[in-house]
N, C-alpha and C. Protein backbone atom coordinates (compact mmCIF):
# COMPACT_ATOMS: atom_id res chain seq x y z
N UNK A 1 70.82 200.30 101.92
CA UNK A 1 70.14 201.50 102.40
C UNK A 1 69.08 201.90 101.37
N UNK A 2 67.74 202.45 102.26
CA UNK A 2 66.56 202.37 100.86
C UNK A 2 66.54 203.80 100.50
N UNK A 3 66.11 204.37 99.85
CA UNK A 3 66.12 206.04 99.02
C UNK A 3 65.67 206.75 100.51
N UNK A 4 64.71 206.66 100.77
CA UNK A 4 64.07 207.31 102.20
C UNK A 4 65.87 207.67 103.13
N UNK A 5 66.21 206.31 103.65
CA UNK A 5 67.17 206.69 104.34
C UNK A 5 68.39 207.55 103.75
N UNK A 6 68.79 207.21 101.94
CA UNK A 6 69.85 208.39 101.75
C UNK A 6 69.34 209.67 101.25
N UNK A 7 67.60 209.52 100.91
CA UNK A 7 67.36 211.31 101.71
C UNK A 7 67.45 211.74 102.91
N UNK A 8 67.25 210.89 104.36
CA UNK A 8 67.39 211.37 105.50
C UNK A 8 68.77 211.92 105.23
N UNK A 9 69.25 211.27 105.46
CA UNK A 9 71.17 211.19 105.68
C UNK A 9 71.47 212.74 104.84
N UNK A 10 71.08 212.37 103.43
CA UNK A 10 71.36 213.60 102.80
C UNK A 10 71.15 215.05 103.34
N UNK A 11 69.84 215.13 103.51
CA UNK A 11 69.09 216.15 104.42
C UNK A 11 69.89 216.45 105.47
N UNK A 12 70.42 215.13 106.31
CA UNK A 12 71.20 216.04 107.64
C UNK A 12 72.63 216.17 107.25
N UNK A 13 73.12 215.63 106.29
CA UNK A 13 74.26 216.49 106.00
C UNK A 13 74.10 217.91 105.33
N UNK A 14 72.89 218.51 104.55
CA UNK A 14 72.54 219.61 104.36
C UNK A 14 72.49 220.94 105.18
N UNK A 15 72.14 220.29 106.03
CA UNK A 15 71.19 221.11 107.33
C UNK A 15 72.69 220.87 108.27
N UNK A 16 73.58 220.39 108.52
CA UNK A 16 74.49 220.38 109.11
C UNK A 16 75.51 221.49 108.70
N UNK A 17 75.74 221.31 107.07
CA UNK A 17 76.70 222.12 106.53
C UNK A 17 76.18 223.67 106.34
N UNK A 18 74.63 223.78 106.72
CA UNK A 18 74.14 225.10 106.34
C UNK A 18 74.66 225.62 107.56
N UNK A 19 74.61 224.63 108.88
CA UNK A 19 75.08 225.97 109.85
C UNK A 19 76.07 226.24 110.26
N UNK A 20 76.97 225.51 110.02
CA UNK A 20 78.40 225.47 109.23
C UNK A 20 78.76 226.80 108.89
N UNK A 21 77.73 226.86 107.44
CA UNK A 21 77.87 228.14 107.26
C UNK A 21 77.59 229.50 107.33
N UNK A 22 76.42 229.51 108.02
CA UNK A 22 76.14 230.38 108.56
C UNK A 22 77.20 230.79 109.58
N UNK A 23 77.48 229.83 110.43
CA UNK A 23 78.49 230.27 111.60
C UNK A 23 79.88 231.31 111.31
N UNK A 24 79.96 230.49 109.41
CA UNK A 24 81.24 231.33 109.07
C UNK A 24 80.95 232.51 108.65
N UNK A 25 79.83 232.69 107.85
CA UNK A 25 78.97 233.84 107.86
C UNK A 25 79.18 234.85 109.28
N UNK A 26 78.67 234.69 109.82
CA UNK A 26 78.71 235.11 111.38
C UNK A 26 79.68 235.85 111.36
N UNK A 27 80.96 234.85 111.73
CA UNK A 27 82.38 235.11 111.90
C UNK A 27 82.69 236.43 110.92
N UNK A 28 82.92 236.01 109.92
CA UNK A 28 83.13 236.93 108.81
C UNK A 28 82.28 238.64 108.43
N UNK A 29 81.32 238.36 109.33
CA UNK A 29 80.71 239.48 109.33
C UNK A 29 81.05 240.40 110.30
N UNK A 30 81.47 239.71 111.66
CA UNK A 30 82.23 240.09 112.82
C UNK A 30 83.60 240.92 112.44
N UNK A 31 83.96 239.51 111.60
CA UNK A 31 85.47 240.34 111.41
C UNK A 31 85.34 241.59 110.63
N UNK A 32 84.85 241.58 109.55
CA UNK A 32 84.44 243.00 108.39
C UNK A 32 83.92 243.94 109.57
N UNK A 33 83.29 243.95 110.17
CA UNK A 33 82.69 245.00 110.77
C UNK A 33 84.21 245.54 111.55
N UNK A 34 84.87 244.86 112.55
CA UNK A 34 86.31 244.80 113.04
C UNK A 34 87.23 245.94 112.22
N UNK A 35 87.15 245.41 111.23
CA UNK A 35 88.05 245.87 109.98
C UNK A 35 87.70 247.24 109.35
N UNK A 36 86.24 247.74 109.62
CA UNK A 36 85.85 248.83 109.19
C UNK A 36 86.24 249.95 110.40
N UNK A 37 86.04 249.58 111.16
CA UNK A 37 86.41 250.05 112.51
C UNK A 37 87.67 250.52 112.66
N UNK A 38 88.13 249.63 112.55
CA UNK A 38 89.94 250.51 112.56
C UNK A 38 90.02 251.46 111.44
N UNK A 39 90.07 250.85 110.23
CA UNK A 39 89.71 251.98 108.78
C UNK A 39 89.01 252.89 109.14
N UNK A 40 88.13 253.14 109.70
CA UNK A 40 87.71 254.64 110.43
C UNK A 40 88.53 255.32 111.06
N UNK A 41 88.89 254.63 112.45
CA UNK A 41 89.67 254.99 113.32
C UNK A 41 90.84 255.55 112.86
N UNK A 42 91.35 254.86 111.82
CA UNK A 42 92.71 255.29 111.01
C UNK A 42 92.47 256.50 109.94
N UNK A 43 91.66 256.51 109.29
CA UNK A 43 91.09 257.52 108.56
C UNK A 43 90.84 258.93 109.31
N UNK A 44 90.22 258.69 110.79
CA UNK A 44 89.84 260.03 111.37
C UNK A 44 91.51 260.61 112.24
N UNK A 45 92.33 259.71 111.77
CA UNK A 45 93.70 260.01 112.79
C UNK A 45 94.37 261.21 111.58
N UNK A 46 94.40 260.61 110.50
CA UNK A 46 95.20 260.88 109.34
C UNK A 46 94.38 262.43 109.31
N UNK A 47 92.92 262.57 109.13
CA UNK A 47 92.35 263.53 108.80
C UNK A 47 92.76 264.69 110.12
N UNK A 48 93.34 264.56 111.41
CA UNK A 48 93.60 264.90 112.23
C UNK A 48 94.76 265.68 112.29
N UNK A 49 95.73 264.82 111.53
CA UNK A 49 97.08 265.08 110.88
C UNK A 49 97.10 266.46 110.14
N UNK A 50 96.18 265.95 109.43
CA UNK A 50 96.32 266.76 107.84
C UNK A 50 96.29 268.14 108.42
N UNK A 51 94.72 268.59 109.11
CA UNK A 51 94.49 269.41 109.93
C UNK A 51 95.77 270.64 110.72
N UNK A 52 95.98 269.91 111.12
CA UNK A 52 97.49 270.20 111.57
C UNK A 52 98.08 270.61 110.79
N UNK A 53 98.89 269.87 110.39
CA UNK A 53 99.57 270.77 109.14
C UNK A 53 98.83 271.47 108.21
N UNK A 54 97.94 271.19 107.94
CA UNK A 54 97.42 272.61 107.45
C UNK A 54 97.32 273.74 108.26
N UNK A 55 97.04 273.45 109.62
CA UNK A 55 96.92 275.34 110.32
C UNK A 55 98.52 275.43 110.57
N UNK A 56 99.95 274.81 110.72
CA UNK A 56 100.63 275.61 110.70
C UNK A 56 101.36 275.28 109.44
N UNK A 57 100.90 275.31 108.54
CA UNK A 57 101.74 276.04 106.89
C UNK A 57 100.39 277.44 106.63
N UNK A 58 99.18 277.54 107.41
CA UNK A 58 98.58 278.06 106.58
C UNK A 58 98.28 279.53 107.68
């Protein structure tokens, strides 16, 4: 195999694994966003709570 062809080759294993990772990128950004979401959701429940018991002790 001459240099030309194990830069091709190289190159498309590059360009293969970039979108690879991007994809996991993707994913992972999906999920974090997911994950912030409930942590809100859970955060505004608790703050809901609190509320509560604070107007009847107070």
């Amino acid at each position: 195999m001459d240099l030309l062809e194990q830069l091709e080759q190289r190159m498309n294993e590059l360009l293969r694994k970039n979108k690879e990772l991007e994809e996991d990128n993707r994913l992972l950004r999906q999920e974090l966003e997911e994950v912030r979401q409930n942590r809100d959701a859970v955060l505004e429940r608790i703050d809901g709570l609190l509320k509560r018991v604070q107007g009847e002790l107070g």
